[in-house]
N, C-alpha and C. Protein backbone atom coordinates (compact mmCIF):
# COMPACT_ATOMS: atom_id res chain seq x y z
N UNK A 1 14.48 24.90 -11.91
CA UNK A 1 13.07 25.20 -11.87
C UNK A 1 12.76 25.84 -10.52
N UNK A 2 11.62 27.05 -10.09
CA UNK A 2 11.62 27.98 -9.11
C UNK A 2 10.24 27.66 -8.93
N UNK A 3 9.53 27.87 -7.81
CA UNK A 3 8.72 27.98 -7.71
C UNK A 3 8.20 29.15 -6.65
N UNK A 4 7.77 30.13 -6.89
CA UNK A 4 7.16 30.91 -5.48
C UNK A 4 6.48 31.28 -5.06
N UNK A 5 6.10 30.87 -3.59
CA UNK A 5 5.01 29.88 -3.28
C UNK A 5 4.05 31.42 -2.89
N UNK A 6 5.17 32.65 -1.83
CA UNK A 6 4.72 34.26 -1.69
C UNK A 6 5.68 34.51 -1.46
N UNK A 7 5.65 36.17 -1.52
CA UNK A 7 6.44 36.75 -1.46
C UNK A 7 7.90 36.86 -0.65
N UNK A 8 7.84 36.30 0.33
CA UNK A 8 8.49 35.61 1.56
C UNK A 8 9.50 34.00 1.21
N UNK A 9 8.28 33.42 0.35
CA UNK A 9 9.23 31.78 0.23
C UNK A 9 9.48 31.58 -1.55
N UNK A 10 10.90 30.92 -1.12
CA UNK A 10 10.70 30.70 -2.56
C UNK A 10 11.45 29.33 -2.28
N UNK A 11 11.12 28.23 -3.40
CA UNK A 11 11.40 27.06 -2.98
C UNK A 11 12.32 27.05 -4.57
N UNK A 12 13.25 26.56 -4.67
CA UNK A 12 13.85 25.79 -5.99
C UNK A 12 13.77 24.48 -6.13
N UNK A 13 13.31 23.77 -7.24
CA UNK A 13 13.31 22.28 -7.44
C UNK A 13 14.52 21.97 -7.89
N UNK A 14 15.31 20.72 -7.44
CA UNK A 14 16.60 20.27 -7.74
C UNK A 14 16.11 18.74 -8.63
N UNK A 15 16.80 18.58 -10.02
CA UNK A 15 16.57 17.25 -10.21
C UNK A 15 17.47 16.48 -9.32
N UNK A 16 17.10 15.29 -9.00
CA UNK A 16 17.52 14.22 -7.84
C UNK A 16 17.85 13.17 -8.28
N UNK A 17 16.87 12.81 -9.49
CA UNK A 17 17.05 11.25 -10.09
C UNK A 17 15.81 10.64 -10.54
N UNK A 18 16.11 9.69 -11.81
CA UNK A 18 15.27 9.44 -12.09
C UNK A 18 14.13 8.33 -11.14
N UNK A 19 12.65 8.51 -11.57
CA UNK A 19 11.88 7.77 -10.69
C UNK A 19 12.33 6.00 -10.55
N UNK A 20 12.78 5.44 -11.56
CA UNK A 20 12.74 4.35 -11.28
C UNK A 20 14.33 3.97 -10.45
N UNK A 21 15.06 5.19 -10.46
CA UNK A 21 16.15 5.05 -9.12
C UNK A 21 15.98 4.79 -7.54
N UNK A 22 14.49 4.80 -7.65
CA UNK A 22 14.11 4.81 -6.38
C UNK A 22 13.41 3.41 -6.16
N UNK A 23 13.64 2.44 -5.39
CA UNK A 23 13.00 1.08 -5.39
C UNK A 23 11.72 1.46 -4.61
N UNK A 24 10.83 0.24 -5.04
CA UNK A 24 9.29 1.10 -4.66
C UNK A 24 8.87 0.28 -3.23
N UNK A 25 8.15 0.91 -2.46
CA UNK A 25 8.32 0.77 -1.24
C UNK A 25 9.74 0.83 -0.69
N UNK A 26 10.48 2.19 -0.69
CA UNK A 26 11.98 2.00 -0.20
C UNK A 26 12.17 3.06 -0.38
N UNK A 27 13.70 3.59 -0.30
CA UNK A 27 14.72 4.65 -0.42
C UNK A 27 15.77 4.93 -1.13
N UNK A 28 16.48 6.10 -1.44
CA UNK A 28 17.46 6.25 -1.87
C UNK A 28 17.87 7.70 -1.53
N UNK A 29 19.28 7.61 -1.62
CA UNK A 29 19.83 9.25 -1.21
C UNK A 29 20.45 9.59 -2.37
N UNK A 30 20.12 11.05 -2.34
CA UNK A 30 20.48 11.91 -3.53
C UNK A 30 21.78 13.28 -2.63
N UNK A 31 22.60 13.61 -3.56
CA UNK A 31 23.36 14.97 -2.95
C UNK A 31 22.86 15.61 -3.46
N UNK A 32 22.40 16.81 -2.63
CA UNK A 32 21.55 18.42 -3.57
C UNK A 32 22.68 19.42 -2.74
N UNK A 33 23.07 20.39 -3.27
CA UNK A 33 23.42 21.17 -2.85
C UNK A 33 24.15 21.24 -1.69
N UNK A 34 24.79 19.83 -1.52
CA UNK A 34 25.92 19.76 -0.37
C UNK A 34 25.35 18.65 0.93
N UNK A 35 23.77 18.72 0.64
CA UNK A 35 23.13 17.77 1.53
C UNK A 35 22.57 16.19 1.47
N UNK A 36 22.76 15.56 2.23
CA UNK A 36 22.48 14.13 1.72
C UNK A 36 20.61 13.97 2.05
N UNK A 37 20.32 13.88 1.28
CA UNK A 37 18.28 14.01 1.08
C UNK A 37 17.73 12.55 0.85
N UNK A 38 17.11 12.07 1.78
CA UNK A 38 16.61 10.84 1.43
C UNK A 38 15.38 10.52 0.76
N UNK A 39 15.37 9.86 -0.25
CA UNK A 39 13.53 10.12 -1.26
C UNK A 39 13.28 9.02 -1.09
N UNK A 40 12.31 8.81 -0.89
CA UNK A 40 10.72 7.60 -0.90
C UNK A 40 10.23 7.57 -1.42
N UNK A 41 10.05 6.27 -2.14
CA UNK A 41 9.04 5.93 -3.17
C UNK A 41 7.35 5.24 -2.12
N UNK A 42 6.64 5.93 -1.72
CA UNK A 42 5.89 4.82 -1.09
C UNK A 42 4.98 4.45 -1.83
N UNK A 43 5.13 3.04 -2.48
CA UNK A 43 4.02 2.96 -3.81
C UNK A 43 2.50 2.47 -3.20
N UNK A 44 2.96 2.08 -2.07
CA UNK A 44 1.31 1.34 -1.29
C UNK A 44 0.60 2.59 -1.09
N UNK A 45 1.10 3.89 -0.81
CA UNK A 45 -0.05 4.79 -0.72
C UNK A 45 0.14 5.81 -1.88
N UNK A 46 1.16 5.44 -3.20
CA UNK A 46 1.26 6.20 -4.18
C UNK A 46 1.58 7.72 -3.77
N UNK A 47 2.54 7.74 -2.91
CA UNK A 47 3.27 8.87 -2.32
C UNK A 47 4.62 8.87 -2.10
N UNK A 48 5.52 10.32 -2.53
CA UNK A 48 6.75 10.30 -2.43
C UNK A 48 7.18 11.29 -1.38
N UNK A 49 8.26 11.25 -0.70
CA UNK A 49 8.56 11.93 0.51
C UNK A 49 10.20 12.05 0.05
N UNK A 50 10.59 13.29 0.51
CA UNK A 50 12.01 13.89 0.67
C UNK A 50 12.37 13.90 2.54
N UNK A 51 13.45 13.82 2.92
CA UNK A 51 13.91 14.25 4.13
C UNK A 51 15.36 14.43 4.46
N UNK A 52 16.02 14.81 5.36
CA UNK A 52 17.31 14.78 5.33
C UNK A 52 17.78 13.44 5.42
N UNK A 53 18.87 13.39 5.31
CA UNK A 53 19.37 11.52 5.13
C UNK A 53 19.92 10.92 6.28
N UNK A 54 20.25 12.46 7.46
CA UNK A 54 21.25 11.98 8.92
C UNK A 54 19.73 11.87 10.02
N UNK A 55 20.06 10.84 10.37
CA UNK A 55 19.03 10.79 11.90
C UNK A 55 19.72 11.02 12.90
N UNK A 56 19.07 12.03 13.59
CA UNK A 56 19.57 12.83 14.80
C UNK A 56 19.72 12.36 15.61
N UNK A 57 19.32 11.43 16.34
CA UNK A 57 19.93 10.29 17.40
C UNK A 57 21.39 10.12 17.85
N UNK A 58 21.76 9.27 16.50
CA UNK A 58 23.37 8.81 15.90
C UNK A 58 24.57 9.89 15.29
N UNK A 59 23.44 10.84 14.70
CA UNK A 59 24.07 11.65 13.36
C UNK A 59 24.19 10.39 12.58
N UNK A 60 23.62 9.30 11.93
CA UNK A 60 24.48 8.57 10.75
C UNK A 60 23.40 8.97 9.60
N UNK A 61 24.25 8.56 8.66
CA UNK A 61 23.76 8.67 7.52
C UNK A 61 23.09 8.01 6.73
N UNK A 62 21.54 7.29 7.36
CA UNK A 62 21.13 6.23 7.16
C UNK A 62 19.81 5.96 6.60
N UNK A 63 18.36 7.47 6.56
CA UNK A 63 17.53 7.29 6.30
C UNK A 63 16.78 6.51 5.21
N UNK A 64 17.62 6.81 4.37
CA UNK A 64 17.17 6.43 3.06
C UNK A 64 17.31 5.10 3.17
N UNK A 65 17.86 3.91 3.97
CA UNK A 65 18.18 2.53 3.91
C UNK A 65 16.99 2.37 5.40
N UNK A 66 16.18 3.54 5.46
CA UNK A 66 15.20 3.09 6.29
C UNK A 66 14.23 2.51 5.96
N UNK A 67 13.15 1.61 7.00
CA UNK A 67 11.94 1.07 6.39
C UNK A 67 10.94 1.90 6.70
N UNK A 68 10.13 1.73 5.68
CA UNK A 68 8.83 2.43 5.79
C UNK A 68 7.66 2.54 6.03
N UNK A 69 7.05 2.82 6.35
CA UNK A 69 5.33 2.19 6.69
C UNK A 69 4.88 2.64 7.14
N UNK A 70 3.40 2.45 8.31
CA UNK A 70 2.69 3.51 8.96
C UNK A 70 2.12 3.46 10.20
N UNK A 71 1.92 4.45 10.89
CA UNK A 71 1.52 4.48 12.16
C UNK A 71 0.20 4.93 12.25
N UNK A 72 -0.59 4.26 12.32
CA UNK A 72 -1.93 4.62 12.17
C UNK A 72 -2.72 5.18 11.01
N UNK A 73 -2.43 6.23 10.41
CA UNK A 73 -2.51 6.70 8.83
C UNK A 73 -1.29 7.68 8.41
N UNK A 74 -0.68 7.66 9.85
CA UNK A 74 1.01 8.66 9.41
C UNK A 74 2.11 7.51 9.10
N UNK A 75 2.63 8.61 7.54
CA UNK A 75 3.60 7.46 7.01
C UNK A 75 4.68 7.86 7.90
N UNK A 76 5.87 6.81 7.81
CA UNK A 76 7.02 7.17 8.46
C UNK A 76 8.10 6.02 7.76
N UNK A 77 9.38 6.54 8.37
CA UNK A 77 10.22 5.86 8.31
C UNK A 77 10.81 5.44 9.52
N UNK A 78 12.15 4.18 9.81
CA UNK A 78 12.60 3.87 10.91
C UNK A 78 14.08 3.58 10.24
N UNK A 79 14.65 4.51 11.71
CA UNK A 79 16.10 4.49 11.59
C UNK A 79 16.64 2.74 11.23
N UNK A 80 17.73 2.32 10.07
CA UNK A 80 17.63 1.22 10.35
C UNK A 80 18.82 0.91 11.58
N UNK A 81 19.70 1.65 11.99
CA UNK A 81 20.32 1.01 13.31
C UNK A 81 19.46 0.89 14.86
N UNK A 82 18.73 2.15 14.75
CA UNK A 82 18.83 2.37 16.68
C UNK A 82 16.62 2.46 16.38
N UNK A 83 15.89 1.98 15.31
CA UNK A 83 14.61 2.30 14.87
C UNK A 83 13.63 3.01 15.72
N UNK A 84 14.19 4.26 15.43
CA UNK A 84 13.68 5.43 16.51
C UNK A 84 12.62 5.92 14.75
N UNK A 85 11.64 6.16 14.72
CA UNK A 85 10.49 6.34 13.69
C UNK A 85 10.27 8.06 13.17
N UNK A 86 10.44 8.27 12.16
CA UNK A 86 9.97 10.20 11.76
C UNK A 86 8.85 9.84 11.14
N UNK A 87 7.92 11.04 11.34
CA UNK A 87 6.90 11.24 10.42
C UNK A 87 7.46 11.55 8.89
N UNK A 88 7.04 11.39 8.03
CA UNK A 88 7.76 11.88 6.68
C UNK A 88 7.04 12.80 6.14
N UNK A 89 5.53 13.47 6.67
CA UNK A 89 5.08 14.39 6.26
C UNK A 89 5.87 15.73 7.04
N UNK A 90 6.25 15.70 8.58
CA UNK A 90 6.66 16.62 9.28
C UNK A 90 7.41 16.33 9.77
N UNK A 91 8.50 15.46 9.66
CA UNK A 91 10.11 15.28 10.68
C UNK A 91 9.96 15.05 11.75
N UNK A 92 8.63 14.91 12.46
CA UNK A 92 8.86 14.32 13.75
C UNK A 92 9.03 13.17 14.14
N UNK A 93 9.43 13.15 15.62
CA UNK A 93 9.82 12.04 15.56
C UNK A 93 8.45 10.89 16.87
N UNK A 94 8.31 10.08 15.87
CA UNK A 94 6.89 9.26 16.40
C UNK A 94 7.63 8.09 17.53
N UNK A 95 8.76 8.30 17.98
CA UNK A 95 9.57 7.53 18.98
C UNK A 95 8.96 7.59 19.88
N UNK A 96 8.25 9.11 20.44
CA UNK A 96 8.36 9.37 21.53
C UNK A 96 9.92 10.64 22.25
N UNK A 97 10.80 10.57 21.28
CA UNK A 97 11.78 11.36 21.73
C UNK A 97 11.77 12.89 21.02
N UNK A 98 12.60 14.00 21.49
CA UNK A 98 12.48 15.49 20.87
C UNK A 98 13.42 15.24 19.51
N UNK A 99 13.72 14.51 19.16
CA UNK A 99 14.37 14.43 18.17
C UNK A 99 13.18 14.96 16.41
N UNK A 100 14.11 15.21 15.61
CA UNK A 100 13.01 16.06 14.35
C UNK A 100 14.09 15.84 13.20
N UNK A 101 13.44 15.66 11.94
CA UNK A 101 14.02 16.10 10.60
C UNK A 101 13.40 16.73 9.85
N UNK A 102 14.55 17.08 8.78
CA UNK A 102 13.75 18.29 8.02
C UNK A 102 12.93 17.25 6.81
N UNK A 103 12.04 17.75 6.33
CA UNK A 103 11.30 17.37 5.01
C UNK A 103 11.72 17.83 4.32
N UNK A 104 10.71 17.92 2.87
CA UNK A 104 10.90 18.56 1.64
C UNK A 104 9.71 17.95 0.79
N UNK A 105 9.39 18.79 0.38
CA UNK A 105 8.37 18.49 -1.06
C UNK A 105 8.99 17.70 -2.37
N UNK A 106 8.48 16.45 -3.14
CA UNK A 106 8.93 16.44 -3.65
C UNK A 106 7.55 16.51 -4.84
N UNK A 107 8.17 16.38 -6.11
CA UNK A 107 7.47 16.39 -7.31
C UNK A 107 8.05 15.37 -8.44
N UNK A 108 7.17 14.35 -8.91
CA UNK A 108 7.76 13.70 -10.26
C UNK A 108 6.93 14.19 -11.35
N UNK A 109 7.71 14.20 -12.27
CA UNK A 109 6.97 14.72 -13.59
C UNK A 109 7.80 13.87 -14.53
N UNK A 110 7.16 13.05 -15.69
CA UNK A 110 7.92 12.70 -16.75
C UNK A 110 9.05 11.78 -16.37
N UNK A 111 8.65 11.09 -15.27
CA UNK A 111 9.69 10.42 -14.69
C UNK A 111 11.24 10.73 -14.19
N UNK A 112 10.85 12.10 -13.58
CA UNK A 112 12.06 12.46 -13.06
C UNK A 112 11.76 12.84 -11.77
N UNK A 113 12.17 12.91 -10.62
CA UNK A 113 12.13 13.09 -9.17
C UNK A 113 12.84 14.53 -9.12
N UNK A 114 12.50 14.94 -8.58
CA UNK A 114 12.67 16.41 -8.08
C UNK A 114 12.13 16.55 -6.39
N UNK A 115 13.03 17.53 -5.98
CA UNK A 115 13.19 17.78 -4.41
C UNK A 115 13.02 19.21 -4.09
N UNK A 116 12.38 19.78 -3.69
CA UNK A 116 12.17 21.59 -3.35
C UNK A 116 13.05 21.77 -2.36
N UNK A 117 13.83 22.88 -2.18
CA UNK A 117 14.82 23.45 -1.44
C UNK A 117 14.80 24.57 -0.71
């Protein structure tokens, strides 16, 4: 599935997995296209979030076994080894450090999770 957004971007949706693969309030990692993508179910604010799955700190491969919650009205996640915090709308990082991840849009429809690329 394609979506394009202008002339310039074009995003592809990858299926990822189904919605109830994802535990609610929590995470799970999906492989898309060679990358490990971490999806969020956040059911307390009925919002889902994509991001890369390595936190830049460590490099490990851990997001998705991150916790979730919020910083004032920005959702985020926290690394679970070294809990350095990303925004999950914009990859930043709410630590306080230059550290960043990438996002991604996601979309459920019909109970399937999908990730834009």
């Amino acid at each position: 599935m394609e979506l394009i957004t202008n002339d310039k971007d074009k995003i592809t949706w990858h299926l990822a997995c189904r919605a109830e693969d994802v535990p609610e309030d929590g995470g799970a990692c999906a492989l898309i296209e060679g990358r490990q993508i971490a999806i969020f179910n956040f059911t307390r604010r009925n919002e889902w979030y994509a991001t890369d799955n390595q936190c830049p700190h460590r490099q490990q491969m851990a997001l998705a076994r991150g916790m979730i919650g919020s910083q004032l009205d920005e959702p985020k996640v926290a690394c679970p080894f070294h809990k350095k915090t990303f925004s999950l709308r914009d990859g930043s990082c709410l630590s306080g450090d230059a550290y960043r991840i990438e996002t991604y849009p996601v979309r459920v429809k019909e109970g399937l999770v999908y990730v834009g690329l």
